[in-house]
C-alpha atoms as a PDB file:
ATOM      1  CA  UNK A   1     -21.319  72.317  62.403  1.00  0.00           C
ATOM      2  CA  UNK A   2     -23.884  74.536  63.121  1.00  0.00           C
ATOM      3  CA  UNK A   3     -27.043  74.000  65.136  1.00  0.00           C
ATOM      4  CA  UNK A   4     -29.655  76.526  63.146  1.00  0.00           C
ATOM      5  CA  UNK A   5     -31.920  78.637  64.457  1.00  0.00           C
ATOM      6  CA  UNK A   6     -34.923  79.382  63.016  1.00  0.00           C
ATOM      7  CA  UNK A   7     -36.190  82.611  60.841  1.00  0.00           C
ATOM      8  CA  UNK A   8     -32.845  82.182  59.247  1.00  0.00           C
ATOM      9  CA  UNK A   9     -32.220  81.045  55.878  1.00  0.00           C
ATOM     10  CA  UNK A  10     -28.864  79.063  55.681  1.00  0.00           C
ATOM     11  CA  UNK A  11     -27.665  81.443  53.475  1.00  0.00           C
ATOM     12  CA  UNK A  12     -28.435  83.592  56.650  1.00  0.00           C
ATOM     13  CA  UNK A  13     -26.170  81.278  58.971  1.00  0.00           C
ATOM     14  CA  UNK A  14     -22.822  80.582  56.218  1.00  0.00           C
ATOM     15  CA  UNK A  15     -22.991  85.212  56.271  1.00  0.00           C
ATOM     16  CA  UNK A  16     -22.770  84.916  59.733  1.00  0.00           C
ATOM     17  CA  UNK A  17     -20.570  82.669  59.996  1.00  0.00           C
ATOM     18  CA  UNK A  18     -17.797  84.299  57.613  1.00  0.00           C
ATOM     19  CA  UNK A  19     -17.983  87.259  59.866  1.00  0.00           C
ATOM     20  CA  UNK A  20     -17.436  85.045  62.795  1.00  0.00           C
ATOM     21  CA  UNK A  21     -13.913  83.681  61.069  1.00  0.00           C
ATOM     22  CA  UNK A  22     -13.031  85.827  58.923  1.00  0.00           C
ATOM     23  CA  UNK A  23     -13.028  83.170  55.700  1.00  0.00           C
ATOM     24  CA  UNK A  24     -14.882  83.887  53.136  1.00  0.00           C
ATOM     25  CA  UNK A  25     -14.971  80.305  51.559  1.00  0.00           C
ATOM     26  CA  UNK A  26     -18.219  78.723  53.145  1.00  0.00           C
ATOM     27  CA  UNK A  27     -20.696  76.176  51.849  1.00  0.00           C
ATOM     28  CA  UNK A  28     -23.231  74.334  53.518  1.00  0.00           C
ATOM     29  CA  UNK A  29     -24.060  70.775  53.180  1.00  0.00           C
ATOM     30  CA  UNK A  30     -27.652  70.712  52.643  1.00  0.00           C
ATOM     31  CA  UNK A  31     -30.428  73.694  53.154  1.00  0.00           C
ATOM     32  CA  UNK A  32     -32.568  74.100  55.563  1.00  0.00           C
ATOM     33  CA  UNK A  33     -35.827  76.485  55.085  1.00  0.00           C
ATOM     34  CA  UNK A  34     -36.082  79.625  57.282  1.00  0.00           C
ATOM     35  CA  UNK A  35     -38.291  77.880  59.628  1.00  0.00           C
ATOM     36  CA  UNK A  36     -36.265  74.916  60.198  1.00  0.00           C
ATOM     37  CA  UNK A  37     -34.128  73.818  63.187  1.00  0.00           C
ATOM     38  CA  UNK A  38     -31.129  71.740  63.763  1.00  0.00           C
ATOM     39  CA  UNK A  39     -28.171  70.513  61.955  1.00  0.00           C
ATOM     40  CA  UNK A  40     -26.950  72.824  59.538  1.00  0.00           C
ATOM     41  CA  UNK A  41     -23.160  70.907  58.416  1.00  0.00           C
ATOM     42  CA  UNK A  42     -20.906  73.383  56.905  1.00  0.00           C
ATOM     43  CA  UNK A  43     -17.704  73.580  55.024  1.00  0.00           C
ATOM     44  CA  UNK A  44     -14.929  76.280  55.281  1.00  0.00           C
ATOM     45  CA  UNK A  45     -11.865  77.051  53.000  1.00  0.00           C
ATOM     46  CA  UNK A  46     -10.238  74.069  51.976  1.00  0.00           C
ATOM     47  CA  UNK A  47     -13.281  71.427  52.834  1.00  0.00           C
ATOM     48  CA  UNK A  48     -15.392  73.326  50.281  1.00  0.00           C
ATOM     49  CA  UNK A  49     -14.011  70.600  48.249  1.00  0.00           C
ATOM     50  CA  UNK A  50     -15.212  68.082  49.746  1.00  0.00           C
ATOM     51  CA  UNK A  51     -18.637  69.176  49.182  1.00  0.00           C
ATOM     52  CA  UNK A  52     -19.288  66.779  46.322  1.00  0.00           C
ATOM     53  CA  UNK A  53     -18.804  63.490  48.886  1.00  0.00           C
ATOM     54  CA  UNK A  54     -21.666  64.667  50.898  1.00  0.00           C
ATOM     55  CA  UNK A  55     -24.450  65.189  48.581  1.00  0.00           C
ATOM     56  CA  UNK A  56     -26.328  62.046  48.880  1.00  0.00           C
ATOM     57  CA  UNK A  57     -26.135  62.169  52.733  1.00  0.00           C
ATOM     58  CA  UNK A  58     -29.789  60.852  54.338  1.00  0.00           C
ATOM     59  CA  UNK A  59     -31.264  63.052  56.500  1.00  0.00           C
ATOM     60  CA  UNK A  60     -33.231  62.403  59.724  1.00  0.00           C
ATOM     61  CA  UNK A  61     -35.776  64.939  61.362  1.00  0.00           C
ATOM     62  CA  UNK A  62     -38.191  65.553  64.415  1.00  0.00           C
ATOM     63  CA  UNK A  63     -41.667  67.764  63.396  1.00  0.00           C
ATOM     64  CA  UNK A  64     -44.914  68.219  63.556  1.00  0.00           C
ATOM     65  CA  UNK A  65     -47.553  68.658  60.688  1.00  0.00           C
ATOM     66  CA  UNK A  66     -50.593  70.866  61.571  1.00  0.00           C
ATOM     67  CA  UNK A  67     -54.117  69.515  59.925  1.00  0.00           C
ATOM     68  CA  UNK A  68     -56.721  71.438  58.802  1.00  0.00           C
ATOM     69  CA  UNK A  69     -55.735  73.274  56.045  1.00  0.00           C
ATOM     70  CA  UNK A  70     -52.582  73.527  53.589  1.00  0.00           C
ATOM     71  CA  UNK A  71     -50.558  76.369  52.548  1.00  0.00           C
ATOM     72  CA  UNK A  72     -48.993  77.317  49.127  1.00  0.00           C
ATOM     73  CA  UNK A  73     -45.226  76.511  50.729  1.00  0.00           C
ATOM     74  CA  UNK A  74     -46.430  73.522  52.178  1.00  0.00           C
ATOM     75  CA  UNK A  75     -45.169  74.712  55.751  1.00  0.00           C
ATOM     76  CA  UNK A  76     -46.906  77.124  58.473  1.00  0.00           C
ATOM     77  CA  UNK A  77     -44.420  80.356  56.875  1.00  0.00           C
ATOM     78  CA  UNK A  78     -47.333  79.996  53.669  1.00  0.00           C
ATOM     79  CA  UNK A  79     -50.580  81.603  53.012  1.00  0.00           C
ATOM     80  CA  UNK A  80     -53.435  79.110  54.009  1.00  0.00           C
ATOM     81  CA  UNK A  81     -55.318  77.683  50.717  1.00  0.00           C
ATOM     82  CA  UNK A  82     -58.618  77.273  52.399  1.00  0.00           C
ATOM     83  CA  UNK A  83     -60.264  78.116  56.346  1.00  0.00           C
ATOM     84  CA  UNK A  84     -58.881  76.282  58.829  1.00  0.00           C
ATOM     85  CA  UNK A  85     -60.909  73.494  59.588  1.00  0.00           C
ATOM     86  CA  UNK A  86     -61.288  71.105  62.930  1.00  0.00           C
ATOM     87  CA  UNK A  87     -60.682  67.913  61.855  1.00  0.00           C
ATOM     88  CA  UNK A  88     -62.069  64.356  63.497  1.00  0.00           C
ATOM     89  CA  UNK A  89     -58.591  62.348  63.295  1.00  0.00           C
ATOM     90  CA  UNK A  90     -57.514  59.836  65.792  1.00  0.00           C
ATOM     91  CA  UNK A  91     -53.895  58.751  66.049  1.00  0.00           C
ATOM     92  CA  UNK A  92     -54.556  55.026  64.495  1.00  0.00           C
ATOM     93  CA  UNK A  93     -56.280  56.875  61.909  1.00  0.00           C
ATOM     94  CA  UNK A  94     -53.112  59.076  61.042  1.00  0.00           C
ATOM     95  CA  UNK A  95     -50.899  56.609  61.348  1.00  0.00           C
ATOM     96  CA  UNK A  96     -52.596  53.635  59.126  1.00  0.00           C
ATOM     97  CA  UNK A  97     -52.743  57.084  56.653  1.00  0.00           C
ATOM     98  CA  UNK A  98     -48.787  57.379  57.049  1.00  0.00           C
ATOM     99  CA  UNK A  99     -48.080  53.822  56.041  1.00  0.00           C
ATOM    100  CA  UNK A 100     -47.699  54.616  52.389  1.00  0.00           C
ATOM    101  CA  UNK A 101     -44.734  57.342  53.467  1.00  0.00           C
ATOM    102  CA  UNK A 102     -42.386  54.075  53.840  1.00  0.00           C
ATOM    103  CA  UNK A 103     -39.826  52.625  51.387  1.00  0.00           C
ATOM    104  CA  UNK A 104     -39.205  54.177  47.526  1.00  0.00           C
ATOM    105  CA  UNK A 105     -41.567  56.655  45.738  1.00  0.00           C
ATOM    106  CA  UNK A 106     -41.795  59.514  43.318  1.00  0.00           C
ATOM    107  CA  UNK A 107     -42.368  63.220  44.738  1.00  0.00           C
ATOM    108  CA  UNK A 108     -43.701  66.079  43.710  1.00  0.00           C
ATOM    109  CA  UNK A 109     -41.143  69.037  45.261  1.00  0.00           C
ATOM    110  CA  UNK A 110     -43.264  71.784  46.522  1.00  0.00           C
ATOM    111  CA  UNK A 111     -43.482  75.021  44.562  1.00  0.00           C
ATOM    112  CA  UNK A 112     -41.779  76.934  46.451  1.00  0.00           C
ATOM    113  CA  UNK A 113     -38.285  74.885  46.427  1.00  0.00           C
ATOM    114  CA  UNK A 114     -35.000  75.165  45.210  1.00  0.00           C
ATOM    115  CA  UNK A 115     -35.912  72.728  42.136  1.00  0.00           C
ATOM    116  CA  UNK A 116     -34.643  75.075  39.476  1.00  0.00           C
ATOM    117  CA  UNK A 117     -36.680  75.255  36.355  1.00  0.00           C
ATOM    118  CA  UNK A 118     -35.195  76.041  32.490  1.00  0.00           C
ATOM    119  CA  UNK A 119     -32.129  77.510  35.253  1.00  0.00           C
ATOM    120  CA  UNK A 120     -34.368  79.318  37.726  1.00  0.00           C
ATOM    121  CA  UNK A 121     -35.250  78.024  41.155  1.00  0.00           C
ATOM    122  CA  UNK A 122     -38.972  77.555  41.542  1.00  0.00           C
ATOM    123  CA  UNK A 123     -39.425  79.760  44.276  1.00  0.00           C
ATOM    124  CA  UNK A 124     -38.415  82.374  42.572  1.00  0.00           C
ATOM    125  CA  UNK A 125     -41.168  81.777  39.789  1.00  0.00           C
ATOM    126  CA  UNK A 126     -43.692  81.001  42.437  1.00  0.00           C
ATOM    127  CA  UNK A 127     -43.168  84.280  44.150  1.00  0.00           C
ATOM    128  CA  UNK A 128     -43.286  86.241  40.434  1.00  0.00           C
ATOM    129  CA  UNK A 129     -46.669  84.109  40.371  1.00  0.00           C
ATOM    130  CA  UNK A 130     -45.510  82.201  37.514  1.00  0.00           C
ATOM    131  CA  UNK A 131     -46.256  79.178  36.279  1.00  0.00           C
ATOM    132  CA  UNK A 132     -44.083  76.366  38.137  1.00  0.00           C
ATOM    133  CA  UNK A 133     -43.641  72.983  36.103  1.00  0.00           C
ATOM    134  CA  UNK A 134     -41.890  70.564  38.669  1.00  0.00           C
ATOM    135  CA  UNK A 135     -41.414  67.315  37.660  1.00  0.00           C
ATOM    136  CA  UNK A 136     -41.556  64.349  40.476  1.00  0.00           C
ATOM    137  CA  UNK A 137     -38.679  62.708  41.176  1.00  0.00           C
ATOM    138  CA  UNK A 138     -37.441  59.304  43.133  1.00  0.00           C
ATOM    139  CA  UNK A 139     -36.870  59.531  46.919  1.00  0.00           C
ATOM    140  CA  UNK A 140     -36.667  56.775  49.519  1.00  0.00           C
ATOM    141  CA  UNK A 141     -37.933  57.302  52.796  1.00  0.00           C
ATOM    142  CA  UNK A 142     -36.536  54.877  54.990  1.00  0.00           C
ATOM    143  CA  UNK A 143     -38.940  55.584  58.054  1.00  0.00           C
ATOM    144  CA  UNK A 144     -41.938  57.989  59.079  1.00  0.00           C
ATOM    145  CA  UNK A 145     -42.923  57.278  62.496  1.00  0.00           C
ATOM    146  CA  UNK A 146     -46.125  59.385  64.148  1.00  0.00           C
ATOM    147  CA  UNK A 147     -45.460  59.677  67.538  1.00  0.00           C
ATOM    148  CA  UNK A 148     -47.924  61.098  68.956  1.00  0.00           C
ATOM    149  CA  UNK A 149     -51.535  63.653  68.491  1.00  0.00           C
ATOM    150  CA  UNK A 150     -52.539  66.224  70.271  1.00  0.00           C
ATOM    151  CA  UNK A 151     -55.379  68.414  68.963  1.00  0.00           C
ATOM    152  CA  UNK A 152     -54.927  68.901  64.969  1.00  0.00           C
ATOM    153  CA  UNK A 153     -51.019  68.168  64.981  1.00  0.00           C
ATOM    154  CA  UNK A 154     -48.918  65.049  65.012  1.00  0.00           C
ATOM    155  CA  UNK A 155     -45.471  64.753  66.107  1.00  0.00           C
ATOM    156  CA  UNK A 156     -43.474  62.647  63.970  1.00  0.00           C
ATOM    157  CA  UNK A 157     -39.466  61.073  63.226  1.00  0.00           C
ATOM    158  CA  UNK A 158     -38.621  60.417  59.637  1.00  0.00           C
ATOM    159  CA  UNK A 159     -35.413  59.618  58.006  1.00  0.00           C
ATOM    160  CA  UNK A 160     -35.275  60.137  53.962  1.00  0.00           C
ATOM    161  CA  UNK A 161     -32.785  60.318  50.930  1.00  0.00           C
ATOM    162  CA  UNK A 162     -31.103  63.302  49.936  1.00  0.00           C
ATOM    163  CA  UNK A 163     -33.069  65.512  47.748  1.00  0.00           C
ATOM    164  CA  UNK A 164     -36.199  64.544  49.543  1.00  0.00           C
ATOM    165  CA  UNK A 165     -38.955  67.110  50.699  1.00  0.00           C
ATOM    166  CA  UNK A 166     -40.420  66.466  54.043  1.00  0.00           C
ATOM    167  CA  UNK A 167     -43.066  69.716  53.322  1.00  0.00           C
ATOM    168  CA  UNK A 168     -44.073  67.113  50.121  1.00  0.00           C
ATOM    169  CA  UNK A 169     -44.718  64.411  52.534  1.00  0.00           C
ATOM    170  CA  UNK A 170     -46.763  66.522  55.199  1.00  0.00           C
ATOM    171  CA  UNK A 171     -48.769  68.179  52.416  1.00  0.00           C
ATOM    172  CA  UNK A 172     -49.952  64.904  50.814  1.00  0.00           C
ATOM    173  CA  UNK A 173     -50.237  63.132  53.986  1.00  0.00           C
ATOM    174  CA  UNK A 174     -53.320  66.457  54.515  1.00  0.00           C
ATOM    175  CA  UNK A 175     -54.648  65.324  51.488  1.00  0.00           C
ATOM    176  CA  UNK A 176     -54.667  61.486  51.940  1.00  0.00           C
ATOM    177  CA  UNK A 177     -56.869  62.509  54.864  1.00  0.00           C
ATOM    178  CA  UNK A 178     -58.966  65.137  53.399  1.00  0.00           C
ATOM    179  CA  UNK A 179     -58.741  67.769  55.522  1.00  0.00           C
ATOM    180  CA  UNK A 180     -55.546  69.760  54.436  1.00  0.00           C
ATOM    181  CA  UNK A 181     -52.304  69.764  56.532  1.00  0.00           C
ATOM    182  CA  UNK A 182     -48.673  71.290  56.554  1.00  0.00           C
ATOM    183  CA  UNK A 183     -45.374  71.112  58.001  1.00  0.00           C
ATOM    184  CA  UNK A 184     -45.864  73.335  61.442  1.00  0.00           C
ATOM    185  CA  UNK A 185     -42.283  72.557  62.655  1.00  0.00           C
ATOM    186  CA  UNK A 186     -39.171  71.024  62.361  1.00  0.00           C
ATOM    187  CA  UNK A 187     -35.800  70.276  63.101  1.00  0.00           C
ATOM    188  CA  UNK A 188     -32.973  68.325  61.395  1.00  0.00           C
ATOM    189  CA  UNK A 189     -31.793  65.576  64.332  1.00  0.00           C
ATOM    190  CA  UNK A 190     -28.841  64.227  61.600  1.00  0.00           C
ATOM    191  CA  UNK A 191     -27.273  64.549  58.042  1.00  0.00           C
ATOM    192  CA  UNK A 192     -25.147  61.642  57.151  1.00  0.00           C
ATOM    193  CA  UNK A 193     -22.885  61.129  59.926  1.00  0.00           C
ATOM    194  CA  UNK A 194     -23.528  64.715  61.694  1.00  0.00           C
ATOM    195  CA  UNK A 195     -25.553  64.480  64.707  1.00  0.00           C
ATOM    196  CA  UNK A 196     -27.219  67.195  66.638  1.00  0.00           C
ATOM    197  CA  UNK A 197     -24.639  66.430  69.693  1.00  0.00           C
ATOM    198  CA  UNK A 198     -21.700  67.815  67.391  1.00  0.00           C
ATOM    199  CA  UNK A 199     -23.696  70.965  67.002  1.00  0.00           C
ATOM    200  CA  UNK A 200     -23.287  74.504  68.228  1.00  0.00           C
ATOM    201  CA  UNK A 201     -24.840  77.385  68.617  1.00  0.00           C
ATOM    202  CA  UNK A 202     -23.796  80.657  66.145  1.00  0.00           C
ATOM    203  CA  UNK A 203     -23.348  82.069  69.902  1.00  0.00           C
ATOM    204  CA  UNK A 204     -21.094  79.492  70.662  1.00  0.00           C
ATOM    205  CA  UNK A 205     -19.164  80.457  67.924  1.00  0.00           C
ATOM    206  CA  UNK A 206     -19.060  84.120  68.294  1.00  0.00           C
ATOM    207  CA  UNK A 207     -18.064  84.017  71.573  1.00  0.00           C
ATOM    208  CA  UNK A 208     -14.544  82.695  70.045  1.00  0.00           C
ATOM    209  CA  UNK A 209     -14.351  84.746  67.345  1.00  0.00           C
ATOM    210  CA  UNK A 210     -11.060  85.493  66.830  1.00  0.00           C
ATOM    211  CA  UNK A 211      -9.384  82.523  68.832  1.00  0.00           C
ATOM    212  CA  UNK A 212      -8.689  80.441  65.716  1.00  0.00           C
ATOM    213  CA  UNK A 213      -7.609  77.035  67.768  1.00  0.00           C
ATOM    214  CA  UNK A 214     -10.912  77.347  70.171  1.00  0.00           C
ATOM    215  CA  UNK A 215     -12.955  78.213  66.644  1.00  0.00           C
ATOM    216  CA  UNK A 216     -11.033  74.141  65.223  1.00  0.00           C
ATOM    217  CA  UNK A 217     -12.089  72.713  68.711  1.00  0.00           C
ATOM    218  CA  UNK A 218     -15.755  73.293  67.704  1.00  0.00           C
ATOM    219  CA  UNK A 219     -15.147  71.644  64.247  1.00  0.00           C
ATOM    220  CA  UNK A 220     -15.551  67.837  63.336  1.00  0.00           C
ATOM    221  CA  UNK A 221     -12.206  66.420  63.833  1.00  0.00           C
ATOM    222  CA  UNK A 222     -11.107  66.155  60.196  1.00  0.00           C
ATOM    223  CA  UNK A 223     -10.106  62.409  60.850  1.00  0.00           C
ATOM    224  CA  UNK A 224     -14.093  61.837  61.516  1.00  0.00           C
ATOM    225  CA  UNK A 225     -15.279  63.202  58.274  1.00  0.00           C
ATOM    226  CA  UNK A 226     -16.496  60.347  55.395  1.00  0.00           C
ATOM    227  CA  UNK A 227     -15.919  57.238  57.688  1.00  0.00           C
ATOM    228  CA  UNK A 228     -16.131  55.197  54.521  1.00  0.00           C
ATOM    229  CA  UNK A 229     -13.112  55.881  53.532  1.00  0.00           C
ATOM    230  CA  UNK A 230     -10.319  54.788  55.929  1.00  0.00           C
ATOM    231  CA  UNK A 231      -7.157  57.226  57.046  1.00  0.00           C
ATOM    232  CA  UNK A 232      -3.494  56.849  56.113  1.00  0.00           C
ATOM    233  CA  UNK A 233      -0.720  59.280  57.274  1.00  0.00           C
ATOM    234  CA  UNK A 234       2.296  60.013  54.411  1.00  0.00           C
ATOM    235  CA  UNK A 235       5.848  60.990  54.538  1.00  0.00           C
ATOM    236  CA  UNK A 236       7.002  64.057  53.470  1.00  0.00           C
ATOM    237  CA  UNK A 237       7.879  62.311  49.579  1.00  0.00           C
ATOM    238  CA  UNK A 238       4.717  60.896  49.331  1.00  0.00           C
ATOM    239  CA  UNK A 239       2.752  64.002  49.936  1.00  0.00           C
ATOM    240  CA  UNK A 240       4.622  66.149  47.831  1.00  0.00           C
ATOM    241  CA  UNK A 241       4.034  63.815  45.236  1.00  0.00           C
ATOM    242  CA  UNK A 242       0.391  63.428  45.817  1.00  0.00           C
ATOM    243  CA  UNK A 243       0.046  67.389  46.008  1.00  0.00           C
ATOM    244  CA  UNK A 244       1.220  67.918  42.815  1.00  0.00           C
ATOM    245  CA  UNK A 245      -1.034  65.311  40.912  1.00  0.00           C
ATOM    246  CA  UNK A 246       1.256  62.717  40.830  1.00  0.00           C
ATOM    247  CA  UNK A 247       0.533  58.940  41.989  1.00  0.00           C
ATOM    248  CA  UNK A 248       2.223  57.445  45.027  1.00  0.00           C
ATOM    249  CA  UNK A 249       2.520  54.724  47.182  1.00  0.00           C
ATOM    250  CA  UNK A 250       0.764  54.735  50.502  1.00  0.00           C
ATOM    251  CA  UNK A 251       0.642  52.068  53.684  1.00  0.00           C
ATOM    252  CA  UNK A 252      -2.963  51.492  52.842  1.00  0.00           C
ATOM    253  CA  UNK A 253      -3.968  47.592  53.138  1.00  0.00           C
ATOM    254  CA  UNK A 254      -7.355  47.443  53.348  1.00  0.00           C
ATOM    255  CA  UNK A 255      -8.422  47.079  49.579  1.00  0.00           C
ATOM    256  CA  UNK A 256     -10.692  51.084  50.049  1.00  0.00           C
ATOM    257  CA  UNK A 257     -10.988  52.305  46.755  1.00  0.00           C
ATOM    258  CA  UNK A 258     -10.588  55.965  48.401  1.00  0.00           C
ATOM    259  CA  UNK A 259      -9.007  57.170  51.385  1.00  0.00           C
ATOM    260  CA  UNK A 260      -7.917  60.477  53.220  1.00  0.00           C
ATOM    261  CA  UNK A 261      -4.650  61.602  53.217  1.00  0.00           C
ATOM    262  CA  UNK A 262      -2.967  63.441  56.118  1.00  0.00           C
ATOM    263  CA  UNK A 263       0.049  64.963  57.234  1.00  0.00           C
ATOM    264  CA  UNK A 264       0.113  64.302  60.997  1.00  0.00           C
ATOM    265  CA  UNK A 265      -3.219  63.300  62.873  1.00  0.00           C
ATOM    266  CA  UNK A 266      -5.076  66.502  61.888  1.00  0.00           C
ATOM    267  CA  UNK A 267      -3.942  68.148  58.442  1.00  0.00           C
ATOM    268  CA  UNK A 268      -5.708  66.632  55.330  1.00  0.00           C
ATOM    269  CA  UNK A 269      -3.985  66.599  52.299  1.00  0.00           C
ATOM    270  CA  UNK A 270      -6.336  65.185  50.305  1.00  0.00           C
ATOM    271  CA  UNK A 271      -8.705  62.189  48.556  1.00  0.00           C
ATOM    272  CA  UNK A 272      -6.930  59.458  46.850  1.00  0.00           C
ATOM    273  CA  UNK A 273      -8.031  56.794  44.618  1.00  0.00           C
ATOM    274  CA  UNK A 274      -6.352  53.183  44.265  1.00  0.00           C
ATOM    275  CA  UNK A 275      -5.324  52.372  40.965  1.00  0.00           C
ATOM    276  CA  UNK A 276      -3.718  49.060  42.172  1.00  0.00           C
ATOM    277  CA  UNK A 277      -2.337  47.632  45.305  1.00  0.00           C
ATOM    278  CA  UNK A 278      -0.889  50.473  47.489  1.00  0.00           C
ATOM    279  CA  UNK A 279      -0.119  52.507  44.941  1.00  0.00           C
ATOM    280  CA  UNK A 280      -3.138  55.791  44.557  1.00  0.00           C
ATOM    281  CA  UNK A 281      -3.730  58.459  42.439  1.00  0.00           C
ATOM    282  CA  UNK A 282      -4.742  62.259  43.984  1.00  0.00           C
ATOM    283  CA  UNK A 283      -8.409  62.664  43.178  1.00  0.00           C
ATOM    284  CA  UNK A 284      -8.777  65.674  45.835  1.00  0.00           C
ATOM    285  CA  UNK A 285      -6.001  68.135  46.834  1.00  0.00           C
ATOM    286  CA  UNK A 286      -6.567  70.352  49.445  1.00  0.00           C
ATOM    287  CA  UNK A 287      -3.516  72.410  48.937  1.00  0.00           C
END
């Protein structure tokens, strides 16, 4: 897991990172925009296909949003929309405005987003100055704390659903108080279970490129990944029959409709799904 810098895109960081390792199979677990910080979780060879198990991970972040005028990205890498103006706030009167940021609500993406559109992502329309018809969709934010105000920006914590825009929610937050505003910076403090303190640097990695067991030591213990579902070691019949599709018996008693599969305490064979009792049917195999 990768702690991103910013000015990078994350397709930036997964290029890097192949060169780093030498594998060419790399996905990330959730973008981050150019100007973002912070957890970036990624997936190499195998764990690509896990990818699907992560995609309605929560995310929690640490910013700031910058009042006085809003930009056409929604975040300070825009083009302002208007001058930038001084505006009176206090803190009680951004934070009685933030309220409404709390619980279940439809959002408009930004126009510049990954939102695709008849196929095509919406930034790429907005940059051709096209016309960009989002549609607003359901996201829950499950907290948006201002912590503090100093001048025309507020620091803030947030934590909010998968698919949710935290540019939307500093944009309309501007608006609510009529003097403009946008994301000015921010940085991704957890996705799902990935914290910030499992992080590392891309020059943490590169400084073991090449040493493939120092390279594993920096990885999430495989063990650790989707907590939900519990871990059961197999014997050497069991796995080969789980490996090639076929269902099998495993010492699982815990009623889990899915667990991981290993070999030992680190190799992952796979997902499994209970059909009844202990016996499970392969649902992921990692090869």
């Amino acid at each position: 897991m990768v702690d991103k810098p910013g000015g990078m895109t994350s397709h930036d960081v997964v290029g890097r990172l192949r060169r780093i390792t030498g594998e060419k199979s790399i996905g990330h677990l959730g973008t981050l925009d150019p100007m973002a910080t912070g957890v970036l979780p990624l997936v190499l060879g195998k764990y690509t296909r896990l990818a699907q198990y992560f995609s309605s991970a929560e995310k929690s972040y640490s910013g700031a949003i910058r009042f006085g005028f809003s930009t056409d990205t929604y975040d300070a890498a825009g083009v302002a929309a208007g001058p930038d103006l001084v505006p009176a706030l206090t803190l009680d009167r951004v934070r009685a405005a933030a309220v409404r940021f709390n619980g279940e609500m439809e959002q408009m993406p930004p126009p510049y987003s990954a939102k695709k559109i008849a196929g095509t992502p919406a930034y790429k329309l907005a940059r051709e100055g096209k016309a960009v018809d989002l549609k607003p969709a359901w996201v829950r934010i499950d907290s948006f704390a201002i912590t503090g105000l100093e001048e025309s920006e507020a620091a803030f914590e947030m934590r909010i659903s998968a698919g949710g825009y935290v540019r939307s929610v500093a944009h309309e937050l501007g608006q609510d108080l009529g003097c403009g505003g946008h994301l000015s910076r921010l940085r991704r403090t957890q996705a799902g279970v990935f914290t910030l303190s499992e992080a590392h640097t891309l020059e943490e990695f590169e400084a073991l490129a090449g040493i493939i067991e120092a390279l594993e030591d920096l990885c999430v213990h495989p063990r650790t990944l989707l907590p939900e579902m519990p871990s059961v070691t197999g014997d050497a019949v069991v796995l080969g029959r789980l490996r090639n599709g076929a269902q099998a018996n495993l010492p699982e008693f815990s009623g889990a409709p899915m667990v991981k599969v290993f070999a030992g305490q680190r190799e992952l064979v796979g997902i499994a799904k209970r059909v009844a009792g202990t016996l499970f049917q392969p649902v992921v195999v990692m090869g």
